[in-house]
C-alpha atoms as a PDB file:
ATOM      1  CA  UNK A   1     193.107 118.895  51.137  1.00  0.00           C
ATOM      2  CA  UNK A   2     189.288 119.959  50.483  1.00  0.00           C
ATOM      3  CA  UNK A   3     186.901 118.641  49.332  1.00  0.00           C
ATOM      4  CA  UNK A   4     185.752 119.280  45.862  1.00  0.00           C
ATOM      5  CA  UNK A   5     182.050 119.201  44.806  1.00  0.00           C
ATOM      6  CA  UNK A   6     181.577 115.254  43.409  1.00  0.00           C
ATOM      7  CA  UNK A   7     178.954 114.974  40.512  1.00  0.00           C
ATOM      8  CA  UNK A   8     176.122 112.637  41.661  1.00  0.00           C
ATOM      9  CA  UNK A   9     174.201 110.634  39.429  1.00  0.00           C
ATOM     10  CA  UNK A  10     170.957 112.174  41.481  1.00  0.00           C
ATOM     11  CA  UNK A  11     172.331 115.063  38.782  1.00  0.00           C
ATOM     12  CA  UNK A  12     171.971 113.105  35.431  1.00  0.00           C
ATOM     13  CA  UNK A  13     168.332 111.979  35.299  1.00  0.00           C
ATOM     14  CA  UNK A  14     165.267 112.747  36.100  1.00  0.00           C
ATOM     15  CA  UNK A  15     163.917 109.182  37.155  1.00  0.00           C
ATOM     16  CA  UNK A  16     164.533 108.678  41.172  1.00  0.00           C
ATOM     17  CA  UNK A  17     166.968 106.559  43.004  1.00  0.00           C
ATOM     18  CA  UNK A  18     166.363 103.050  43.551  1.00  0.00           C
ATOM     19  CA  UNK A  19     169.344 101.731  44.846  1.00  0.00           C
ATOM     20  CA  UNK A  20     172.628 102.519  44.872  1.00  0.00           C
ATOM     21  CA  UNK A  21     175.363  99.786  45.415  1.00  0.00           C
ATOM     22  CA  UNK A  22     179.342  98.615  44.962  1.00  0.00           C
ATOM     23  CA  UNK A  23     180.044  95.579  43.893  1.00  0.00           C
ATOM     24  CA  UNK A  24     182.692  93.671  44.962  1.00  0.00           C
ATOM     25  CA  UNK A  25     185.908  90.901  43.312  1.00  0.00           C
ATOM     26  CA  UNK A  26     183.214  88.271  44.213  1.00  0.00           C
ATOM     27  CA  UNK A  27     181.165  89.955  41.101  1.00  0.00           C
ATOM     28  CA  UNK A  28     184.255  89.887  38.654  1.00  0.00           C
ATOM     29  CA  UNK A  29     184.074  88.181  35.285  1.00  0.00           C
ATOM     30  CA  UNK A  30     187.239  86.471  34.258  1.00  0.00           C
ATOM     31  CA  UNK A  31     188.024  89.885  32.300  1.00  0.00           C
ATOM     32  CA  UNK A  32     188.081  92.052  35.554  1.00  0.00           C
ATOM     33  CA  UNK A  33     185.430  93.575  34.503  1.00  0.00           C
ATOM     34  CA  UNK A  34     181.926  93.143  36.968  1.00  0.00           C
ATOM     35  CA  UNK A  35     179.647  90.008  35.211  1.00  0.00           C
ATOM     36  CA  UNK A  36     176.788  91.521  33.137  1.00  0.00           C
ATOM     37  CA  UNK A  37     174.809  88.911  35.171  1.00  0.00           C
ATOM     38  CA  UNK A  38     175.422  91.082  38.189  1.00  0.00           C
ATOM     39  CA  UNK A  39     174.289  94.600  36.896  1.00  0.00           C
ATOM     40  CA  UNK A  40     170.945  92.528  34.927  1.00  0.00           C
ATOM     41  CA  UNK A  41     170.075  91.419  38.375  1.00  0.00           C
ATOM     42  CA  UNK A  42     170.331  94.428  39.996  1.00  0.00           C
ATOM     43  CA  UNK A  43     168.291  96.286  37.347  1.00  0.00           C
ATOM     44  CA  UNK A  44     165.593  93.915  37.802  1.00  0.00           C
ATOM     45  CA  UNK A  45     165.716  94.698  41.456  1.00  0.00           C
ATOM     46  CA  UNK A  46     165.633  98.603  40.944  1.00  0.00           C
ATOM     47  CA  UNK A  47     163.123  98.158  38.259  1.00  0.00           C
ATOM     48  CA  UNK A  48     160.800  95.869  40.318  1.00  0.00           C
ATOM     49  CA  UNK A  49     160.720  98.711  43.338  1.00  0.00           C
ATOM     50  CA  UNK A  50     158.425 101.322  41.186  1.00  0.00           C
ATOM     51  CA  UNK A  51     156.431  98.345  39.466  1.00  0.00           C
ATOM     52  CA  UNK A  52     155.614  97.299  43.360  1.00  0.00           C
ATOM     53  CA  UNK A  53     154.654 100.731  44.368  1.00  0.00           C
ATOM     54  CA  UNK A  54     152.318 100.898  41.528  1.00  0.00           C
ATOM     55  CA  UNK A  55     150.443  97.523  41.605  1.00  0.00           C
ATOM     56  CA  UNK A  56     150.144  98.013  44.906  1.00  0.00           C
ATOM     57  CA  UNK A  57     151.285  94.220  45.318  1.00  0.00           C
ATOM     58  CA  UNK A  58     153.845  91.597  44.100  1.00  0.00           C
ATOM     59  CA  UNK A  59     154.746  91.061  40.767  1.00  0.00           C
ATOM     60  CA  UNK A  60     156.944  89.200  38.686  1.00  0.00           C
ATOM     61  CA  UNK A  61     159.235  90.176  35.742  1.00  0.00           C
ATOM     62  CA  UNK A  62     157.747  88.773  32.687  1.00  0.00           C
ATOM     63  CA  UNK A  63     160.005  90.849  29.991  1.00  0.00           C
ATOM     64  CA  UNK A  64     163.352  92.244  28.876  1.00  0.00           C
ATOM     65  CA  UNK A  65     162.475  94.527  26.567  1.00  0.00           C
ATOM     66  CA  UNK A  66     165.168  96.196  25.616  1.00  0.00           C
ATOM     67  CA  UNK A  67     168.772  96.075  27.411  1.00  0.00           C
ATOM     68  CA  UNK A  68     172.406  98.339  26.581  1.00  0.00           C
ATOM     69  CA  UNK A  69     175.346  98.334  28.093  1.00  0.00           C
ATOM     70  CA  UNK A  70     177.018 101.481  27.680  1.00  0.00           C
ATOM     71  CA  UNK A  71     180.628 100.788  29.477  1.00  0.00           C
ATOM     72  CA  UNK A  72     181.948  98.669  31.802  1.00  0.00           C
ATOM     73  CA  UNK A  73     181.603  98.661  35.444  1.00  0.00           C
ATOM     74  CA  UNK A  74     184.647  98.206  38.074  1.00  0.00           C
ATOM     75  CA  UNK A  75     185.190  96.789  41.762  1.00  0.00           C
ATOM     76  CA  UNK A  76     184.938 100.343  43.779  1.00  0.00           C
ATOM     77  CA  UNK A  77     182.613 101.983  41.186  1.00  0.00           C
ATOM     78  CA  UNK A  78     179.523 103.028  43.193  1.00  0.00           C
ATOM     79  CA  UNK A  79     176.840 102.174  41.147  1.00  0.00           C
ATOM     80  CA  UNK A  80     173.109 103.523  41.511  1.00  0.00           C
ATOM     81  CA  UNK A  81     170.185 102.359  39.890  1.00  0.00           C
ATOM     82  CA  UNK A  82     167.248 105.024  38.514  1.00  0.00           C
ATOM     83  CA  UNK A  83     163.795 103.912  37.956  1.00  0.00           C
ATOM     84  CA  UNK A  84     160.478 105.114  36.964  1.00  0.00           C
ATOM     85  CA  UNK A  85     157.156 103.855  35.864  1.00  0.00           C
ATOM     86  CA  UNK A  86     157.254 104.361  31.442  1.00  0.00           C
ATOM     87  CA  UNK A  87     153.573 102.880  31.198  1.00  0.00           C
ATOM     88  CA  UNK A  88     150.911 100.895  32.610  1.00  0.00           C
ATOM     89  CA  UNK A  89     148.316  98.338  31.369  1.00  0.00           C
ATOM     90  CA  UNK A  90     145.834  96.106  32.660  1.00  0.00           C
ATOM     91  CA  UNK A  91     147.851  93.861  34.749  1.00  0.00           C
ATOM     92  CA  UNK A  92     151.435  95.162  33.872  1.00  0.00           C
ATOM     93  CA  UNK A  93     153.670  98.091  34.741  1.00  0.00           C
ATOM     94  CA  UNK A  94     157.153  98.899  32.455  1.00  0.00           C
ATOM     95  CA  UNK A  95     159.492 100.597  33.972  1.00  0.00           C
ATOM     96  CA  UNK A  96     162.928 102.424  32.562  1.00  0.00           C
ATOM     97  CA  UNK A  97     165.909 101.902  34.381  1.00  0.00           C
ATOM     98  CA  UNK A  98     168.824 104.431  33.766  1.00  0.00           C
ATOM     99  CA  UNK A  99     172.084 102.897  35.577  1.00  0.00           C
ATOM    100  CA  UNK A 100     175.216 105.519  36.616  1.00  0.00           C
ATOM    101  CA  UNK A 101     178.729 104.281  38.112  1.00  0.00           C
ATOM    102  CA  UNK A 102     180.837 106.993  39.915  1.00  0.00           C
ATOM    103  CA  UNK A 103     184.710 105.881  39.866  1.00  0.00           C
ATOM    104  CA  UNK A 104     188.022 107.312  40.228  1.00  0.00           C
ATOM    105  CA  UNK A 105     188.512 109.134  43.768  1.00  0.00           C
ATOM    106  CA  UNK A 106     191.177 110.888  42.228  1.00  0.00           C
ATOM    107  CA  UNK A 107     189.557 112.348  39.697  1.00  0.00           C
ATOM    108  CA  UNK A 108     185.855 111.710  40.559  1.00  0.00           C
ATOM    109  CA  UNK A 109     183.750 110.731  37.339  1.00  0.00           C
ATOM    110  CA  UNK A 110     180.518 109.934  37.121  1.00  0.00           C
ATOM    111  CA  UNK A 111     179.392 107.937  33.498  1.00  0.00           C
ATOM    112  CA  UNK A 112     176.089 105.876  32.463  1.00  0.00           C
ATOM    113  CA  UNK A 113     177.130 102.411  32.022  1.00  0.00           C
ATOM    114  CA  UNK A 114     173.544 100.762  31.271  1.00  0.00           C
ATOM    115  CA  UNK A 115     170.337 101.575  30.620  1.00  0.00           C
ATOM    116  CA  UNK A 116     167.001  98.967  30.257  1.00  0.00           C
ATOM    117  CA  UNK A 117     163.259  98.866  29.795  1.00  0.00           C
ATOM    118  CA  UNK A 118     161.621  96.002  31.575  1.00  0.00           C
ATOM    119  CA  UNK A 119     157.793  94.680  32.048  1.00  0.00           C
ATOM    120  CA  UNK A 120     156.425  93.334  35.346  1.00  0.00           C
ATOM    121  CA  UNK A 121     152.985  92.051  36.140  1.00  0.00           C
ATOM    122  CA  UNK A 122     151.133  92.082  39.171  1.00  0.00           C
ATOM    123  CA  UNK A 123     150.430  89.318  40.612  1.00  0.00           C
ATOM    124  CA  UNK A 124     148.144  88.351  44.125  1.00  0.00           C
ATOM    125  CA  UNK A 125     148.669  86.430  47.209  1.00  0.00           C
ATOM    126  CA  UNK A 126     148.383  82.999  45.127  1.00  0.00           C
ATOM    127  CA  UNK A 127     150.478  83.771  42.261  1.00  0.00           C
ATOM    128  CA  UNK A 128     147.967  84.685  39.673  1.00  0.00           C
ATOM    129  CA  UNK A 129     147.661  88.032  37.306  1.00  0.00           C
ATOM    130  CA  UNK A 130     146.077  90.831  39.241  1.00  0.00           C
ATOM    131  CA  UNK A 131     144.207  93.733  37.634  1.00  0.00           C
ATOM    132  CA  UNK A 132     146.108  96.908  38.684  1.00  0.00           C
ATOM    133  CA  UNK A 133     144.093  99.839  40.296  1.00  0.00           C
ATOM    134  CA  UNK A 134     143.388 102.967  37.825  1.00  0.00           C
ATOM    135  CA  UNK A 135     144.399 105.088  40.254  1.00  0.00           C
ATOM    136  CA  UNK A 136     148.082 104.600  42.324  1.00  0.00           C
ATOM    137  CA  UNK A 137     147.951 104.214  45.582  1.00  0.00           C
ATOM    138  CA  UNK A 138     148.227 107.311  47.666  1.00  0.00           C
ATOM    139  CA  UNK A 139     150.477 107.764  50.942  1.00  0.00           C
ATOM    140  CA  UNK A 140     153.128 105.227  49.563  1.00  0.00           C
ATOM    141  CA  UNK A 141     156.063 107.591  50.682  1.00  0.00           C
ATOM    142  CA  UNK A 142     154.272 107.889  54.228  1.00  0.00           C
ATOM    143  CA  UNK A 143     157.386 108.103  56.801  1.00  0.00           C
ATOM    144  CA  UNK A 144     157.220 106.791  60.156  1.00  0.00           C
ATOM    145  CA  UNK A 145     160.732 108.673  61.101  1.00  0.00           C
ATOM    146  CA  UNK A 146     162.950 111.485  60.415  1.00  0.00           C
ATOM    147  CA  UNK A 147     165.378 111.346  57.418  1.00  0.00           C
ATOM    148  CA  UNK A 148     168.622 112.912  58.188  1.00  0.00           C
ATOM    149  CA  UNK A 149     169.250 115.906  56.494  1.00  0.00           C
ATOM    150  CA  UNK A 150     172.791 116.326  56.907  1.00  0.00           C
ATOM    151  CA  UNK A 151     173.804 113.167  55.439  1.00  0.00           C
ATOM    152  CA  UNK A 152     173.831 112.210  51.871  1.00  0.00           C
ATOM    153  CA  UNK A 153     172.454 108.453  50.769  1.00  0.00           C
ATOM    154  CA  UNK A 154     175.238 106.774  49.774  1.00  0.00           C
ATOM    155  CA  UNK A 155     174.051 103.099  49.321  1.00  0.00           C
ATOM    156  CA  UNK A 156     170.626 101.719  49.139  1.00  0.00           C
ATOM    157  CA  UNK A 157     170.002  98.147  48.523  1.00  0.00           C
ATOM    158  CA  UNK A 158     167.750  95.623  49.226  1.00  0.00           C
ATOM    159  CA  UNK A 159     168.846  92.239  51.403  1.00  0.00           C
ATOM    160  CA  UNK A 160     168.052  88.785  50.080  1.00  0.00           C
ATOM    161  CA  UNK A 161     167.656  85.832  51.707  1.00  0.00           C
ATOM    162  CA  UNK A 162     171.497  84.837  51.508  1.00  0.00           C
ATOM    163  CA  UNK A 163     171.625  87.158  54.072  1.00  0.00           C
ATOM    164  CA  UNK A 164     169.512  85.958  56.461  1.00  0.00           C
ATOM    165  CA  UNK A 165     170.626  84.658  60.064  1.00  0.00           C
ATOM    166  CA  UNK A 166     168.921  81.675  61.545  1.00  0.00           C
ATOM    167  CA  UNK A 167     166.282  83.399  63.437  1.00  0.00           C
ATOM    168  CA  UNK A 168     165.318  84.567  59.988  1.00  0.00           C
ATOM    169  CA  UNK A 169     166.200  88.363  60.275  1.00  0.00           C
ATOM    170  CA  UNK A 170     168.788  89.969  58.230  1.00  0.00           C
ATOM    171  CA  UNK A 171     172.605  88.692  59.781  1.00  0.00           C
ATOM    172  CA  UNK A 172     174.323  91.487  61.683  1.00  0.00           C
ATOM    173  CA  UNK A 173     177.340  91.114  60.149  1.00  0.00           C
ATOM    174  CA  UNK A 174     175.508  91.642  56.647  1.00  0.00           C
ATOM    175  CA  UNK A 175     175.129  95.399  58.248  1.00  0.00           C
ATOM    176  CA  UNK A 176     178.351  96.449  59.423  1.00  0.00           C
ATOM    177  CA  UNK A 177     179.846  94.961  56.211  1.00  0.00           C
ATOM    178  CA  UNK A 178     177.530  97.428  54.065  1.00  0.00           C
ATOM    179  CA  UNK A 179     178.176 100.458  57.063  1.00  0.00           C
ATOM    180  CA  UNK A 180     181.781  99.980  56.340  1.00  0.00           C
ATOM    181  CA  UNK A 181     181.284 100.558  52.534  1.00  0.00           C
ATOM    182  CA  UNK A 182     178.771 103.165  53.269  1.00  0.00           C
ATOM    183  CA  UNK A 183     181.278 105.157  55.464  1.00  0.00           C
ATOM    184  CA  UNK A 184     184.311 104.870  53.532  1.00  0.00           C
ATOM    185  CA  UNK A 185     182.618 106.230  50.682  1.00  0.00           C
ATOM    186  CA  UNK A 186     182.510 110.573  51.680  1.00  0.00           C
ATOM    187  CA  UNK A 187     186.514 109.321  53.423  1.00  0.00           C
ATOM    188  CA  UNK A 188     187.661 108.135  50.255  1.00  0.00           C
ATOM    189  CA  UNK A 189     185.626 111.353  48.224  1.00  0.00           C
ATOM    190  CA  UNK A 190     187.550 113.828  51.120  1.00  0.00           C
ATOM    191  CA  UNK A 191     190.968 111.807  50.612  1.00  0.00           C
ATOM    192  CA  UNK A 192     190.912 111.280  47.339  1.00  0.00           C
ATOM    193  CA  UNK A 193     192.240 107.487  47.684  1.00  0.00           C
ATOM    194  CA  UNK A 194     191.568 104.619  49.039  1.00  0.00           C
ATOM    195  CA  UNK A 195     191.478 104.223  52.619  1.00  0.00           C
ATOM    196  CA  UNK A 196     191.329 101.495  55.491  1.00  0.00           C
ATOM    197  CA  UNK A 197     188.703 101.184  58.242  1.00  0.00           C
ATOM    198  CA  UNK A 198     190.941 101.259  62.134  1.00  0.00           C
ATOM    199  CA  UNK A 199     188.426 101.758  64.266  1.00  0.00           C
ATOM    200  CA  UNK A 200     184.701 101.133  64.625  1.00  0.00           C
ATOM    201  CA  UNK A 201     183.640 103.962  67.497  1.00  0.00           C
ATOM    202  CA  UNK A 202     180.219 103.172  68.334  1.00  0.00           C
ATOM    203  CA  UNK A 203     177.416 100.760  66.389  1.00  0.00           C
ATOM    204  CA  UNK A 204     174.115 100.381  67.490  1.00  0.00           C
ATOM    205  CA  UNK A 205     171.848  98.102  66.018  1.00  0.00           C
ATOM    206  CA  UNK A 206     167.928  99.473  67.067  1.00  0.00           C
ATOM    207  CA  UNK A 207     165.516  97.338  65.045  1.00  0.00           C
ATOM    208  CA  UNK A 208     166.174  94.404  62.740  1.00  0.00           C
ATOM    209  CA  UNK A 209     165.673  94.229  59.012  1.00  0.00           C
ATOM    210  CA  UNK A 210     164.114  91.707  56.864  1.00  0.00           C
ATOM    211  CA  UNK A 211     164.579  90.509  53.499  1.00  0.00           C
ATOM    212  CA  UNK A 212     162.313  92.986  51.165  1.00  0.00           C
ATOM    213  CA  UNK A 213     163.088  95.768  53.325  1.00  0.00           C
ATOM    214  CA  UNK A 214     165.123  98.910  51.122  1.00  0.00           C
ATOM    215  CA  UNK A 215     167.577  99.402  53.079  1.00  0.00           C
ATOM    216  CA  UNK A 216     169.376 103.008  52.679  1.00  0.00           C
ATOM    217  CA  UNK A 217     172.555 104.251  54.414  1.00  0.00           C
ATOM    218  CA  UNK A 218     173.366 107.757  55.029  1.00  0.00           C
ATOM    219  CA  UNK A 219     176.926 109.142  55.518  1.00  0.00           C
ATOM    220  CA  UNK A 220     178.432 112.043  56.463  1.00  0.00           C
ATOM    221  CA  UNK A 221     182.395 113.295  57.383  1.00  0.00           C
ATOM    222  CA  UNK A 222     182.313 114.410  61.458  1.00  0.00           C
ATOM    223  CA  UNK A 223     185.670 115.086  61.905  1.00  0.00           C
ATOM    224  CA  UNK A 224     188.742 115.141  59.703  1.00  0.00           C
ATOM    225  CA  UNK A 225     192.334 114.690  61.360  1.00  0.00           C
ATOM    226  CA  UNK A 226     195.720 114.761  60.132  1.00  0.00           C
ATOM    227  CA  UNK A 227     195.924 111.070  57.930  1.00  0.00           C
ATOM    228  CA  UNK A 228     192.191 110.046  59.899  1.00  0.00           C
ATOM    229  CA  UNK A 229     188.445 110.657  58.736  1.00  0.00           C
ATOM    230  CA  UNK A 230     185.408 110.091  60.934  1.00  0.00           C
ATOM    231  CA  UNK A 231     182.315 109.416  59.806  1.00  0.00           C
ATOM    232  CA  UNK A 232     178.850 108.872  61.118  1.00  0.00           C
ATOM    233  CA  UNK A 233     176.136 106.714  59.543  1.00  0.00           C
ATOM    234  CA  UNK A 234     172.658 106.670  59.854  1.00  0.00           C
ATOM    235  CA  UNK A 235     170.777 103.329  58.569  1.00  0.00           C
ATOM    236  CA  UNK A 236     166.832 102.960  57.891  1.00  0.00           C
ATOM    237  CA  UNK A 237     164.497 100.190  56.356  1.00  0.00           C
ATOM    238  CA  UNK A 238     161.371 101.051  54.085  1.00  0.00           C
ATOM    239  CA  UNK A 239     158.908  98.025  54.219  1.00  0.00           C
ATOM    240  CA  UNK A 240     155.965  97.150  53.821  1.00  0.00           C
ATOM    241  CA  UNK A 241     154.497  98.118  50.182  1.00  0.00           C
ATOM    242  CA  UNK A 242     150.832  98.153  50.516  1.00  0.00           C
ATOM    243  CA  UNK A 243     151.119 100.489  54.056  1.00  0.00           C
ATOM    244  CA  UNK A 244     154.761 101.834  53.810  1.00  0.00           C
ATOM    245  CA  UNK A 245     156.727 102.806  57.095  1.00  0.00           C
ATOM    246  CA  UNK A 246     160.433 103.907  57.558  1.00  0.00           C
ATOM    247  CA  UNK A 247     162.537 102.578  60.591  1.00  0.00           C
ATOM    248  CA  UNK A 248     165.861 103.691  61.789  1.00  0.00           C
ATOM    249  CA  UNK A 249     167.554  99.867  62.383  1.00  0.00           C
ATOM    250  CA  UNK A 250     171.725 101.285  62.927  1.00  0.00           C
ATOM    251  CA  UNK A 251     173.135 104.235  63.676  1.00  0.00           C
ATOM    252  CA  UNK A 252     177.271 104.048  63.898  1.00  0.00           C
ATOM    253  CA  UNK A 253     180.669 105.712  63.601  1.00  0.00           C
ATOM    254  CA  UNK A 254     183.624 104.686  62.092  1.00  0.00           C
ATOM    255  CA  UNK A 255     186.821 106.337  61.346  1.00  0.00           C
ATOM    256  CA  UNK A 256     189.737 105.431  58.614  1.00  0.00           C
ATOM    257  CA  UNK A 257     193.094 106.285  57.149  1.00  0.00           C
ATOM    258  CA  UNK A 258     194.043 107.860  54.100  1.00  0.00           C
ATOM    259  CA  UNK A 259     196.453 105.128  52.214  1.00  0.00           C
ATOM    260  CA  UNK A 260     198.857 106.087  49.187  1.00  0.00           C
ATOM    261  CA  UNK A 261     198.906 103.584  45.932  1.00  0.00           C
ATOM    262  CA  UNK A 262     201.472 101.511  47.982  1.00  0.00           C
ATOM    263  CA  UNK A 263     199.072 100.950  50.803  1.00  0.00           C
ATOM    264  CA  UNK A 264     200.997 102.761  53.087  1.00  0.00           C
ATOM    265  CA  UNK A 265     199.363 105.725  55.374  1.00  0.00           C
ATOM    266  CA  UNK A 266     199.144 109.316  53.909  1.00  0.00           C
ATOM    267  CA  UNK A 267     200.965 111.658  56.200  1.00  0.00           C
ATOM    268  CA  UNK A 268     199.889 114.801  54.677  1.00  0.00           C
ATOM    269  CA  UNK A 269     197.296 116.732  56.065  1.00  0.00           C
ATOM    270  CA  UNK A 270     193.825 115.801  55.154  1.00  0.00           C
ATOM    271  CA  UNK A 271     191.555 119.074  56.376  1.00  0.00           C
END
C-alpha cells in the first residue's frame, strides 16, 4: 500500500498553526460527540498564543465575540487550531481563530468544524491593563535549534499544570503519552487504519518542559515492514515570550501494527 498525498489543514487558511491536537473519550459529551467546552478551551488557548506575541506580555481573555460551530468533532479527529492577530487597540489584541479536524484514515478528509473571533488584553506583572507597544516586537521567532526538516508537525499543544510532576516540571509520562499519538499519526495515514503501538525502540528525554512552553512534535515513517511501521519523533519546547528560544526536550522511536476493523493484525503488505 502507498501512501497517498493527505490534505493538511496548513492548506486551507492563511492564518498559521497554533496548535494542533486529538482529543480523546475523556472529552466526549454524552452524544459521542467531543464537548463544545473542550474545542472553546482550546480556541482560547490557540487564540491567546498570537495575542501574547503581540503584547509582548500576559494577557487575559476579556471577550467572545463571535463563536460557530460548523460540524462536529470525533475521538481520533486531529484537530489544529489557526490563529492570527485581526486588530489591535490600546491595551487589546483580537485575534481570529479558524479550527480544521482531519478524520477518516480510510478515506482521509480534512473539514472546518469551528471558527471564532476573540479579544484579549494585556496585562503586566501585577495583573493590571498594559498599554501595548505601537510597534511588535521583533526577533519573536528567534530559534535557539534546528527544526527538522524531514518531519512534518503533527501535534502542537501547550501543557497545563494538570500535568505537572512534583518537582514542578512537566510529568514524563505526559510526553510519551502525546509521542505515542504523535507517532501513530503518519502509521495510521500509511496504513490507512488504526494501529497499535508494540514496541517503544529508543526515548530520550534531553531537557524538561514547563507549563507555558508550546510544545510541538514532529513525525516521520523510517521504515515500513510487512504488517509494522516505524517511526521517529522529534519533540521541541518554544518558551519564553518576551525573549523566545526553541529547545529539543525528546527525541524517540516507536514502531506499530496495522489492525483490521476487528482489531486483529493486517497481514497484507504495508510498503
Amino acid at each position: 500500500m502507498s501512501d497517498a498525498p493527505h490534505v493538511s489543514s496548513d492548506a486551507l487558511t492563511s492564518k498559521p498553526l497554533a496548535l494542533r491536537v486529538m482529543p480523546m473519550p475523556a472529552d466526549l459529551n454524552p452524544a459521542g460527540d467531543v464537548f463544545g467546552g473542550w474545542i472553546m478551551a482550546m480556541v482560547d488557548v490557540a487564540g491567546a498564543m498570537p495575542a501574547i506575541r503581540r503584547a509582548g506580555s500576559r494577557v487575559v481573555t476579556v471577550a467572545v465575540n463571535s463563536f460557530v460551530f460548523k460540524q462536529p468533532v470525533g475521538v481520533g479527529d486531529i484537530v489544529s487550531f489557526h490563529a492570527e492577530v485581526a486588530a489591535v487597540g490600546k491595551s487589546s489584541v483580537t485575534v481570529d481563530v479558524e479550527v480544521f479536524a482531519e478524520r477518516n484514515p480510510k478515506a482521509p478528509e480534512v473539514v472546518k468544524v469551528t471558527e471564532a473571533r476573540l479579544t484579549y488584553v494585556a496585562v503586566g506583572e501585577d495583573g493590571s491593563k498594559r498599554t501595548i507597544p505601537a510597534e511588535a516586537p521583533a526577533g519573536h521567532a528567534a530559534v535557539a535549534c534546528q527544526l527538522p526538516t524531514d518531519k512534518e508537525v503533527v501535534l502542537q499543544v501547550m501543557p497545563m499544570p494538570a500535568a505537572l510532576n512534583p518537582s514542578g516540571d512537566v510529568f514524563g509520562g505526559w510526553i510519551m503519552s502525546m509521542v505515542d499519538v504523535a507517532a501513530a499519526v503518519p502509521a495510521m495515514r500509511h496504513a490507512k487504519s488504526k494501529v497499535a503501538t508494540v514496541s517503544v525502540d529508543s526515548f530520550v528525554f534531553k531537557q524538561p518542559v514547563s507549563v507555558g512552553d508550546l510544545v510541538s512534535f514532529h513525525a516521520a515513517i523510517v521504515e515500513v515492514g510487512h504488517t509494522c511501521v516505524t517511526v521517529d519523533v522529534e519533540v521541541f519546547a518554544q518558551r519564553n515570550p518576551a525573549h523566545p528560544e526553541v529547545v529539543k526536550v525528546t527525541e524517540a522511536r516507536l514502531r506499530f501494527v496495522a489492525l483490521d476493523e476487528f482489531h486483529a493484525r493486517q497481514h497484507h503488505h504495508l510498503g
